[in-house]
PDB file of N, CA and C in Angstrom:
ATOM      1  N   UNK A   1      -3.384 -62.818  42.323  1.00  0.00           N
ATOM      2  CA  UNK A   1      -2.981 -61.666  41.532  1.00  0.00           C
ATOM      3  C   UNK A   1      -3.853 -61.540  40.280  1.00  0.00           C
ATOM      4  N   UNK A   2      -4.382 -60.216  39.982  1.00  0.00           N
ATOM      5  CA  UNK A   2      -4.972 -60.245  38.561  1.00  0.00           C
ATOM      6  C   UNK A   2      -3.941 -59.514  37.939  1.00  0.00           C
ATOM      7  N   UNK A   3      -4.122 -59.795  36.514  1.00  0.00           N
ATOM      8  CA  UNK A   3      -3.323 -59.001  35.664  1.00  0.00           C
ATOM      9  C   UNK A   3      -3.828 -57.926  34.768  1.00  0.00           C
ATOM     10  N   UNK A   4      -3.841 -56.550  34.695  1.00  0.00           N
ATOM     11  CA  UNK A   4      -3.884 -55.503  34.256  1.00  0.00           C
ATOM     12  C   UNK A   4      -4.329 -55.735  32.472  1.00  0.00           C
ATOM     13  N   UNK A   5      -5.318 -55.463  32.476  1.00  0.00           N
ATOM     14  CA  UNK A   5      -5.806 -55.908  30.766  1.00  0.00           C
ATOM     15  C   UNK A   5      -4.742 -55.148  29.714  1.00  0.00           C
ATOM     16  N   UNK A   6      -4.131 -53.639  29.999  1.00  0.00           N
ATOM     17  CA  UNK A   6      -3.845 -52.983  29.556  1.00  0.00           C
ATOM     18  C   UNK A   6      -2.064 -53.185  29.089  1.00  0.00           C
ATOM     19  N   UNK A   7      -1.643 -52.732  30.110  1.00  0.00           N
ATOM     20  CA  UNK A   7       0.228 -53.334  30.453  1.00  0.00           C
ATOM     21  C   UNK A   7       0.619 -54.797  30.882  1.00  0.00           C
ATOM     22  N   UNK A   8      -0.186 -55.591  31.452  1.00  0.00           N
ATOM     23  CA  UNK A   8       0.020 -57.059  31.802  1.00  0.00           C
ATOM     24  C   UNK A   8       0.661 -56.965  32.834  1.00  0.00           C
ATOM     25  N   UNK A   9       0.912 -56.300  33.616  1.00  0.00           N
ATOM     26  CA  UNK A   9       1.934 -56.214  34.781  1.00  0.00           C
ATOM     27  C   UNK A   9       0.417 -56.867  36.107  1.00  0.00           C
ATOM     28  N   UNK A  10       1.294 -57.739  36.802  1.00  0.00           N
ATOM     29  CA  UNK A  10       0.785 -58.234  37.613  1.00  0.00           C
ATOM     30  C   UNK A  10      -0.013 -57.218  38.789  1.00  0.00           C
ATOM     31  N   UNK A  11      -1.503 -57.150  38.994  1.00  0.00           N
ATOM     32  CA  UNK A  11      -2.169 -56.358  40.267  1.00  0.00           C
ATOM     33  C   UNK A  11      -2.781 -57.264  41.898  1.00  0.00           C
ATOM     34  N   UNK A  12      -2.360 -56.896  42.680  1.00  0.00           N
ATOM     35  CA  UNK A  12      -2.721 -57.215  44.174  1.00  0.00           C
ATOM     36  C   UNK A  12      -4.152 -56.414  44.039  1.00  0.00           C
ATOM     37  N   UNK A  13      -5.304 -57.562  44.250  1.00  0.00           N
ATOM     38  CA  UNK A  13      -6.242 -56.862  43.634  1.00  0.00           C
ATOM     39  C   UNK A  13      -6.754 -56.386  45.472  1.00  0.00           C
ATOM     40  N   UNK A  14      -6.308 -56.665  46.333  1.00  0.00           N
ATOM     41  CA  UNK A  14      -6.092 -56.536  47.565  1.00  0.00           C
ATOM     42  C   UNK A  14      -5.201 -55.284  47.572  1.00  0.00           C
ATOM     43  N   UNK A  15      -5.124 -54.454  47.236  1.00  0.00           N
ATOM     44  CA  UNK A  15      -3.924 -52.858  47.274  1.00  0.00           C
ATOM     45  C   UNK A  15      -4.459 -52.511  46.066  1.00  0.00           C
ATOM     46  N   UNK A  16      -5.002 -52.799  45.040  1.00  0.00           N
ATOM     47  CA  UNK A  16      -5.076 -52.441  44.061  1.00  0.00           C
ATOM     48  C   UNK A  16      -6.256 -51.116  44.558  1.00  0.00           C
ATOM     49  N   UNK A  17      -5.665 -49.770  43.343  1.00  0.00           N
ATOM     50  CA  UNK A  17      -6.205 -48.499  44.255  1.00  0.00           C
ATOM     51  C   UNK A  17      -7.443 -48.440  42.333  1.00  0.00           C
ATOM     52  N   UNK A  18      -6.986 -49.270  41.771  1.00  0.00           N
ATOM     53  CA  UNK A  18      -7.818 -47.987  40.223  1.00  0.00           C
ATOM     54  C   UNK A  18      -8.278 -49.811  39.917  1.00  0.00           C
ATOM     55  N   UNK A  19      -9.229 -49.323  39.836  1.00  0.00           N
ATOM     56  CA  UNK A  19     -10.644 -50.417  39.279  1.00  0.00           C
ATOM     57  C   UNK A  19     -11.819 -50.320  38.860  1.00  0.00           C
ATOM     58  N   UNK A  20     -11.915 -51.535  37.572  1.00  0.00           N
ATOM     59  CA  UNK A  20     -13.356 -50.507  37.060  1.00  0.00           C
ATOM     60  C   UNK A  20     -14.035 -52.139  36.948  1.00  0.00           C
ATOM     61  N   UNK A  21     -15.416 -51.756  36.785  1.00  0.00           N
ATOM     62  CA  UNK A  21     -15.951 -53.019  36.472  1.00  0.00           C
ATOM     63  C   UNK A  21     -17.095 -53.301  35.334  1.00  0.00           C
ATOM     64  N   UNK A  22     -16.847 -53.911  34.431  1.00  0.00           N
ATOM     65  CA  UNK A  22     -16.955 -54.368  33.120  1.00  0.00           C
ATOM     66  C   UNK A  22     -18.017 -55.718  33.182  1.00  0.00           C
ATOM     67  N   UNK A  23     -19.562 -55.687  32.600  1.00  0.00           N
ATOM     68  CA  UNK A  23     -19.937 -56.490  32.246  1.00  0.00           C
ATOM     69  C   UNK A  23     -20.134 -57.899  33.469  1.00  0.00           C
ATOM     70  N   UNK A  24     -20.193 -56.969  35.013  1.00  0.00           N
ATOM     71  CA  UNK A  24     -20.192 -57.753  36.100  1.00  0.00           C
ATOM     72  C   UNK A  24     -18.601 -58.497  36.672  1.00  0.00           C
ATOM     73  N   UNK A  25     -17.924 -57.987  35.869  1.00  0.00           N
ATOM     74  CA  UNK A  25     -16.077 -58.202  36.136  1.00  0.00           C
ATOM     75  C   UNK A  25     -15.418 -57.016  36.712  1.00  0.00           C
ATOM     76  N   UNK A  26     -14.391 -57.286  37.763  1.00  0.00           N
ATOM     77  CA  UNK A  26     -13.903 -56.406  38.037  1.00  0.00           C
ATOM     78  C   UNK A  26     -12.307 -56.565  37.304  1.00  0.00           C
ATOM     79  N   UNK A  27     -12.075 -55.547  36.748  1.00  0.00           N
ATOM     80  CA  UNK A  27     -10.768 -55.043  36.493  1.00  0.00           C
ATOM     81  C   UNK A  27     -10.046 -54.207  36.822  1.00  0.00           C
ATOM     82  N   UNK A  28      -8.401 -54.982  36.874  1.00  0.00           N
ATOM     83  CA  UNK A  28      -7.895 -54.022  38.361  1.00  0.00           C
ATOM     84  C   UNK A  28      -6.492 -53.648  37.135  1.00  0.00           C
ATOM     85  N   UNK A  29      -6.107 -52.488  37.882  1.00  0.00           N
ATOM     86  CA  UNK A  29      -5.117 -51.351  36.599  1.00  0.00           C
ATOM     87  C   UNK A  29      -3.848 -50.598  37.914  1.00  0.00           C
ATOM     88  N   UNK A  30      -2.777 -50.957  37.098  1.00  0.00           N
ATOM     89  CA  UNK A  30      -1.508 -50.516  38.137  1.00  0.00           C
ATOM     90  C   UNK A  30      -1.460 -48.933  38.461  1.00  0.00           C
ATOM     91  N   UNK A  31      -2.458 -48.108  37.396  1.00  0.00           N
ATOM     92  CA  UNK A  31      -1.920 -46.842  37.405  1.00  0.00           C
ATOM     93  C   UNK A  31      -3.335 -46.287  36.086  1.00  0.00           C
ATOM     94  N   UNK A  32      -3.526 -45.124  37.082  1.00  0.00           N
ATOM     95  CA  UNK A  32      -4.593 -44.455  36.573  1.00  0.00           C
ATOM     96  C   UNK A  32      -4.717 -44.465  35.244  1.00  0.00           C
ATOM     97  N   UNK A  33      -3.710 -44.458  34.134  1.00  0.00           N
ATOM     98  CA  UNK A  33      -3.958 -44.337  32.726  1.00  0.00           C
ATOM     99  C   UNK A  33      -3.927 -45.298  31.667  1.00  0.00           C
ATOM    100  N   UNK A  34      -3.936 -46.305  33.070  1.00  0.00           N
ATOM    101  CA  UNK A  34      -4.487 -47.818  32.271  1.00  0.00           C
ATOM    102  C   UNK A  34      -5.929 -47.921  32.394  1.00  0.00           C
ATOM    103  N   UNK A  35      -6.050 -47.428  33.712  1.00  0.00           N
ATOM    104  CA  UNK A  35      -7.936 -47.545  33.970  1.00  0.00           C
ATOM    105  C   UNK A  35      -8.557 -46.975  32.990  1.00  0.00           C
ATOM    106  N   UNK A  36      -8.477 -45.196  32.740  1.00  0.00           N
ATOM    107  CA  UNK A  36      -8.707 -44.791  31.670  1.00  0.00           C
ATOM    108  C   UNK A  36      -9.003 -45.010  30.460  1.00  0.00           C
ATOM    109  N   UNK A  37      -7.499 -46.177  29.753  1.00  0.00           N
ATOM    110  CA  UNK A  37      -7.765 -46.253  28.448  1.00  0.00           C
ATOM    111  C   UNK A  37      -8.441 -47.392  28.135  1.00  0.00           C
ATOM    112  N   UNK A  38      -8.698 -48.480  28.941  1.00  0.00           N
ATOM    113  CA  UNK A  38      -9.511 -49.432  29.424  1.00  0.00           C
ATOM    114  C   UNK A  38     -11.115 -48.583  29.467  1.00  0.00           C
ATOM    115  N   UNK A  39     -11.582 -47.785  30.017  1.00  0.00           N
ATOM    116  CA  UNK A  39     -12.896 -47.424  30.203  1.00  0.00           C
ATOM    117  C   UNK A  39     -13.180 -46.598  29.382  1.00  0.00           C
ATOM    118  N   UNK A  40     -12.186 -46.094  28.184  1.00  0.00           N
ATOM    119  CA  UNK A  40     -12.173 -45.614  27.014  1.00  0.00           C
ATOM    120  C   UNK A  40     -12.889 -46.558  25.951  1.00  0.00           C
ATOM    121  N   UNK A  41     -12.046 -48.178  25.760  1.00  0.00           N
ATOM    122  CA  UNK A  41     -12.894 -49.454  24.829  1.00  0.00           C
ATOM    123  C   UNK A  41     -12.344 -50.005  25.363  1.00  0.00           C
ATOM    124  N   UNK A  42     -13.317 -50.472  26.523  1.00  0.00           N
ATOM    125  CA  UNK A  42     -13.329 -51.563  27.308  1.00  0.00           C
ATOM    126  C   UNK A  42     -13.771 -52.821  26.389  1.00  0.00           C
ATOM    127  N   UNK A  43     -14.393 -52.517  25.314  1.00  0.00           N
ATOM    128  CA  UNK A  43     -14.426 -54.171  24.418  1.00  0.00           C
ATOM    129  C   UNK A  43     -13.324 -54.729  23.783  1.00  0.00           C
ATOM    130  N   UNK A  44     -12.402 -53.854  23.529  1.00  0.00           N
ATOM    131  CA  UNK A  44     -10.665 -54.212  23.229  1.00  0.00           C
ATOM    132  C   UNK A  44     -10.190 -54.768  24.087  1.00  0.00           C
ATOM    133  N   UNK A  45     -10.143 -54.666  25.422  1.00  0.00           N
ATOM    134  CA  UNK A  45      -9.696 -55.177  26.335  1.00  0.00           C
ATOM    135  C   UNK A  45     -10.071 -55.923  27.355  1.00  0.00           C
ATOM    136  N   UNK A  46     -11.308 -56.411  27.734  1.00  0.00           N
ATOM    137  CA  UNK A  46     -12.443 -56.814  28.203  1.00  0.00           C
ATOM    138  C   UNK A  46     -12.255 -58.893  27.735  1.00  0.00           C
ATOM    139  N   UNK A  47     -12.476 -59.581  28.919  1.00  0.00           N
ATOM    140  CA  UNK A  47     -12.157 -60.872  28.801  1.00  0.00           C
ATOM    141  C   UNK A  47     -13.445 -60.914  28.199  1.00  0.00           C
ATOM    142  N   UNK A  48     -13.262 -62.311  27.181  1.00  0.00           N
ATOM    143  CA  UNK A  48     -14.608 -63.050  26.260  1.00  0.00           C
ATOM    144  C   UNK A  48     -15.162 -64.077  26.376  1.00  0.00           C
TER     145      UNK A  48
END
């Protein structure tokens, strides 16, 4: 399971439908307007 940078709610990155990828990382988002605000400043939220 990954967890959603945004809400923390657990993602099946296997079903997971909204994903973006960051700095050679993929990040996986429960619902379109997490992806969004994530690819909005992805350095706020973005592992270090």
């Amino acid at each position: 399971m990954a967890v959603d940078p945004i809400c923390k709610m657990d993602v099946d990155e296997n079903k997971a439908k909204f994903i973006s990828e960051y700095k050679g990382k993929k990040y996986y988002f429960c619902a379109p307007g997490c992806k969004k605000e994530f690819e909005e400043n992805p350095e706020k939220y973005a592992e270090k």
